[in-house]
C-alpha atoms as a PDB file:
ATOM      1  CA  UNK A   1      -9.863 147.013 -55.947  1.00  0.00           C
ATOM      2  CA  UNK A   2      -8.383 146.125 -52.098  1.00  0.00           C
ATOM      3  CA  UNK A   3      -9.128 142.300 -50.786  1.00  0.00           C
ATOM      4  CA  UNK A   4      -8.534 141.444 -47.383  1.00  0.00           C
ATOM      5  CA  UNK A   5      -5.770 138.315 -46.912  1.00  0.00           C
ATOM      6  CA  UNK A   6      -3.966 136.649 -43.757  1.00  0.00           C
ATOM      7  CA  UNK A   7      -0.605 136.267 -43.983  1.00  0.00           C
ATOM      8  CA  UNK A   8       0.874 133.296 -42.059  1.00  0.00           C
ATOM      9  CA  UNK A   9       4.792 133.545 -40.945  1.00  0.00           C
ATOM     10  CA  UNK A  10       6.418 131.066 -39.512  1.00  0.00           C
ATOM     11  CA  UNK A  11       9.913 132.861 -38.570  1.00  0.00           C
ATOM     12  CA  UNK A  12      12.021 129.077 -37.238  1.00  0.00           C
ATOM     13  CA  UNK A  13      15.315 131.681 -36.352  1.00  0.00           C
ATOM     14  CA  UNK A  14      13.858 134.617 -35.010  1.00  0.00           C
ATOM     15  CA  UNK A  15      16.624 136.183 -33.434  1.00  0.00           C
ATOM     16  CA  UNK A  16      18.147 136.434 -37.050  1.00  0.00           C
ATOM     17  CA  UNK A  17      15.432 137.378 -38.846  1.00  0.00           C
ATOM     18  CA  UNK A  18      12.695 139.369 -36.668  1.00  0.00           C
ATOM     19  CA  UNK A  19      14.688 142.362 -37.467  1.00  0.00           C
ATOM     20  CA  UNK A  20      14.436 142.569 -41.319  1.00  0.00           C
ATOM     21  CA  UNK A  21      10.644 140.839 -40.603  1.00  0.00           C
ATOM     22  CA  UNK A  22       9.442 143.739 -39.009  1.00  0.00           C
ATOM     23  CA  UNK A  23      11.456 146.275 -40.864  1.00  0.00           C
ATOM     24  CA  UNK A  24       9.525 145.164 -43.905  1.00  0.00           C
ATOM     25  CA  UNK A  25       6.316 145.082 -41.909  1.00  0.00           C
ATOM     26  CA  UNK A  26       6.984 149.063 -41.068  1.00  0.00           C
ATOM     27  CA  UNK A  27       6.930 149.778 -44.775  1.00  0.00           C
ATOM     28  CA  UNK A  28       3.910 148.244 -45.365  1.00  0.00           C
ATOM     29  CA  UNK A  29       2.137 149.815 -42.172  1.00  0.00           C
ATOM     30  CA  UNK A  30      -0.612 151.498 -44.167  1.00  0.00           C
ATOM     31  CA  UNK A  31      -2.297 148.240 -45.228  1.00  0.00           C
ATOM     32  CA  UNK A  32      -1.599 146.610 -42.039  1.00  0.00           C
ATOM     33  CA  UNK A  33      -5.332 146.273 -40.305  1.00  0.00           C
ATOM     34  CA  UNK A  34      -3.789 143.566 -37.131  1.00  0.00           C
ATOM     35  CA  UNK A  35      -0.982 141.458 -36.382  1.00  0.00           C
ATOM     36  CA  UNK A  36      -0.950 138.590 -33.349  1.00  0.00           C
ATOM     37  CA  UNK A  37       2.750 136.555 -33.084  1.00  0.00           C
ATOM     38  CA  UNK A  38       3.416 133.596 -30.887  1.00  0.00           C
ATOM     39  CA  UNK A  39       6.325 132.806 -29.505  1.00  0.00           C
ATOM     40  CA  UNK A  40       7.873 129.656 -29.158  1.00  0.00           C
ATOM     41  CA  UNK A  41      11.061 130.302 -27.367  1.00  0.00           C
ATOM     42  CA  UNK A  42      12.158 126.321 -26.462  1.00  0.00           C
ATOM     43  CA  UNK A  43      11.650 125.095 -30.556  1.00  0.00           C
ATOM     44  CA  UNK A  44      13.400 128.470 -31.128  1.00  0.00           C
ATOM     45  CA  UNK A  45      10.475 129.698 -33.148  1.00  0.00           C
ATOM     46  CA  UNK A  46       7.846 132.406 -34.325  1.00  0.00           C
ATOM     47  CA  UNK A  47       4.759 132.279 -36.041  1.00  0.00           C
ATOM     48  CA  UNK A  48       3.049 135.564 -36.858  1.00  0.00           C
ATOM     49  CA  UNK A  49      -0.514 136.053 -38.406  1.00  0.00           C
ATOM     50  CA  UNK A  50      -1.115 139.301 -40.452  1.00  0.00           C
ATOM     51  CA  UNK A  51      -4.780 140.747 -41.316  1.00  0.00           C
ATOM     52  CA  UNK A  52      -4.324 143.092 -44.788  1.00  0.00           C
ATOM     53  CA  UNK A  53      -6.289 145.323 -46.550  1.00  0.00           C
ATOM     54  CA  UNK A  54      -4.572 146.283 -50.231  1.00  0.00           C
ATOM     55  CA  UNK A  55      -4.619 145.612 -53.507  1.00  0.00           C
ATOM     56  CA  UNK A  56      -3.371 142.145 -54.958  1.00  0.00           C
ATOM     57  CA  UNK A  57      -0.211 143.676 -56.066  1.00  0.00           C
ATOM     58  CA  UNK A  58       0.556 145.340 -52.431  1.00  0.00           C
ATOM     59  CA  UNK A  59      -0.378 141.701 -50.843  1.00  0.00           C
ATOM     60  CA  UNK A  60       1.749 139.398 -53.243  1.00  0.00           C
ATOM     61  CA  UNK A  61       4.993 141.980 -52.575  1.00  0.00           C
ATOM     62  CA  UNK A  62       4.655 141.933 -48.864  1.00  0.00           C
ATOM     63  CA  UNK A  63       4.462 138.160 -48.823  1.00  0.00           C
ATOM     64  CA  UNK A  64       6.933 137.859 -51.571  1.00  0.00           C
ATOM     65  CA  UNK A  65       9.126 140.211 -49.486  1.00  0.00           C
ATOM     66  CA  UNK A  66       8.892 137.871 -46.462  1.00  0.00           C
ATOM     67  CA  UNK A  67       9.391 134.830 -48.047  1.00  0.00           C
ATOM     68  CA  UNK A  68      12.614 136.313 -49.312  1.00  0.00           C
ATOM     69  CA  UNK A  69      14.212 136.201 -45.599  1.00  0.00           C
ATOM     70  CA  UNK A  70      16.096 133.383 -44.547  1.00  0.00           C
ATOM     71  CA  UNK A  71      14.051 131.026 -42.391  1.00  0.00           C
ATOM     72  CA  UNK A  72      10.783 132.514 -42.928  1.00  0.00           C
ATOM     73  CA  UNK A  73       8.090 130.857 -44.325  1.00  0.00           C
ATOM     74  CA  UNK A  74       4.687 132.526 -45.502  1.00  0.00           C
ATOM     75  CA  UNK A  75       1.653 131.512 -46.967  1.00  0.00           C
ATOM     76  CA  UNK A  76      -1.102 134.208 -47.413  1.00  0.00           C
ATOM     77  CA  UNK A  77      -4.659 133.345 -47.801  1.00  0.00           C
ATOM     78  CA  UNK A  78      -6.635 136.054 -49.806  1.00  0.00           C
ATOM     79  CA  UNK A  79     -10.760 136.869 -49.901  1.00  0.00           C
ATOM     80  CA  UNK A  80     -12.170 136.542 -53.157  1.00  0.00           C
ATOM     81  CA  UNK A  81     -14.698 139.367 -52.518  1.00  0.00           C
ATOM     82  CA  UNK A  82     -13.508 143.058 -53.223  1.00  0.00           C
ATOM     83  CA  UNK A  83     -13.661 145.327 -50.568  1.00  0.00           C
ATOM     84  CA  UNK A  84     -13.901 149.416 -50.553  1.00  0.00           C
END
């Protein structure tokens, strides 16, 4: 069963890392319901919110993918209801 989670990134290189970020982002497009980033260009910093809909094993290996980039951080907050 699919449960809907927020991801929160915080990216604190961007320049370095966007690129990979959003490469891995691409690949997980088709459980990707919304995505709202905020730059903060004078602490040379991102932080990106991500709305999912997938299973718990789609969910952990996006944000365990993430977390794997250098100066990314993400925590990912998941529903505890099942959703069709």
């Amino acid at each position: 069963m699919k449960k809907i989670a927020v991801l929160g990134a915080v990216l604190e290189n961007p320049k370095e890392s966007s690129q990979k970020f959003n490469e891995i982002l691409a690949n997980f497009k088709g459980i990707i319901k919304g995505r709202m980033g905020i730059p903060f260009e004078e602490e040379d910093m991102s932080v990106i919110s991500i709305i999912v809909t997938g299973t718990l094993d789609q969910i952990n290996s996006l944000t365990g993918k993430l977390g794997n980039i250098n100066g990314v951080t993400v925590k990912t907050s998941i529903s505890k209801k099942e959703v069709n």
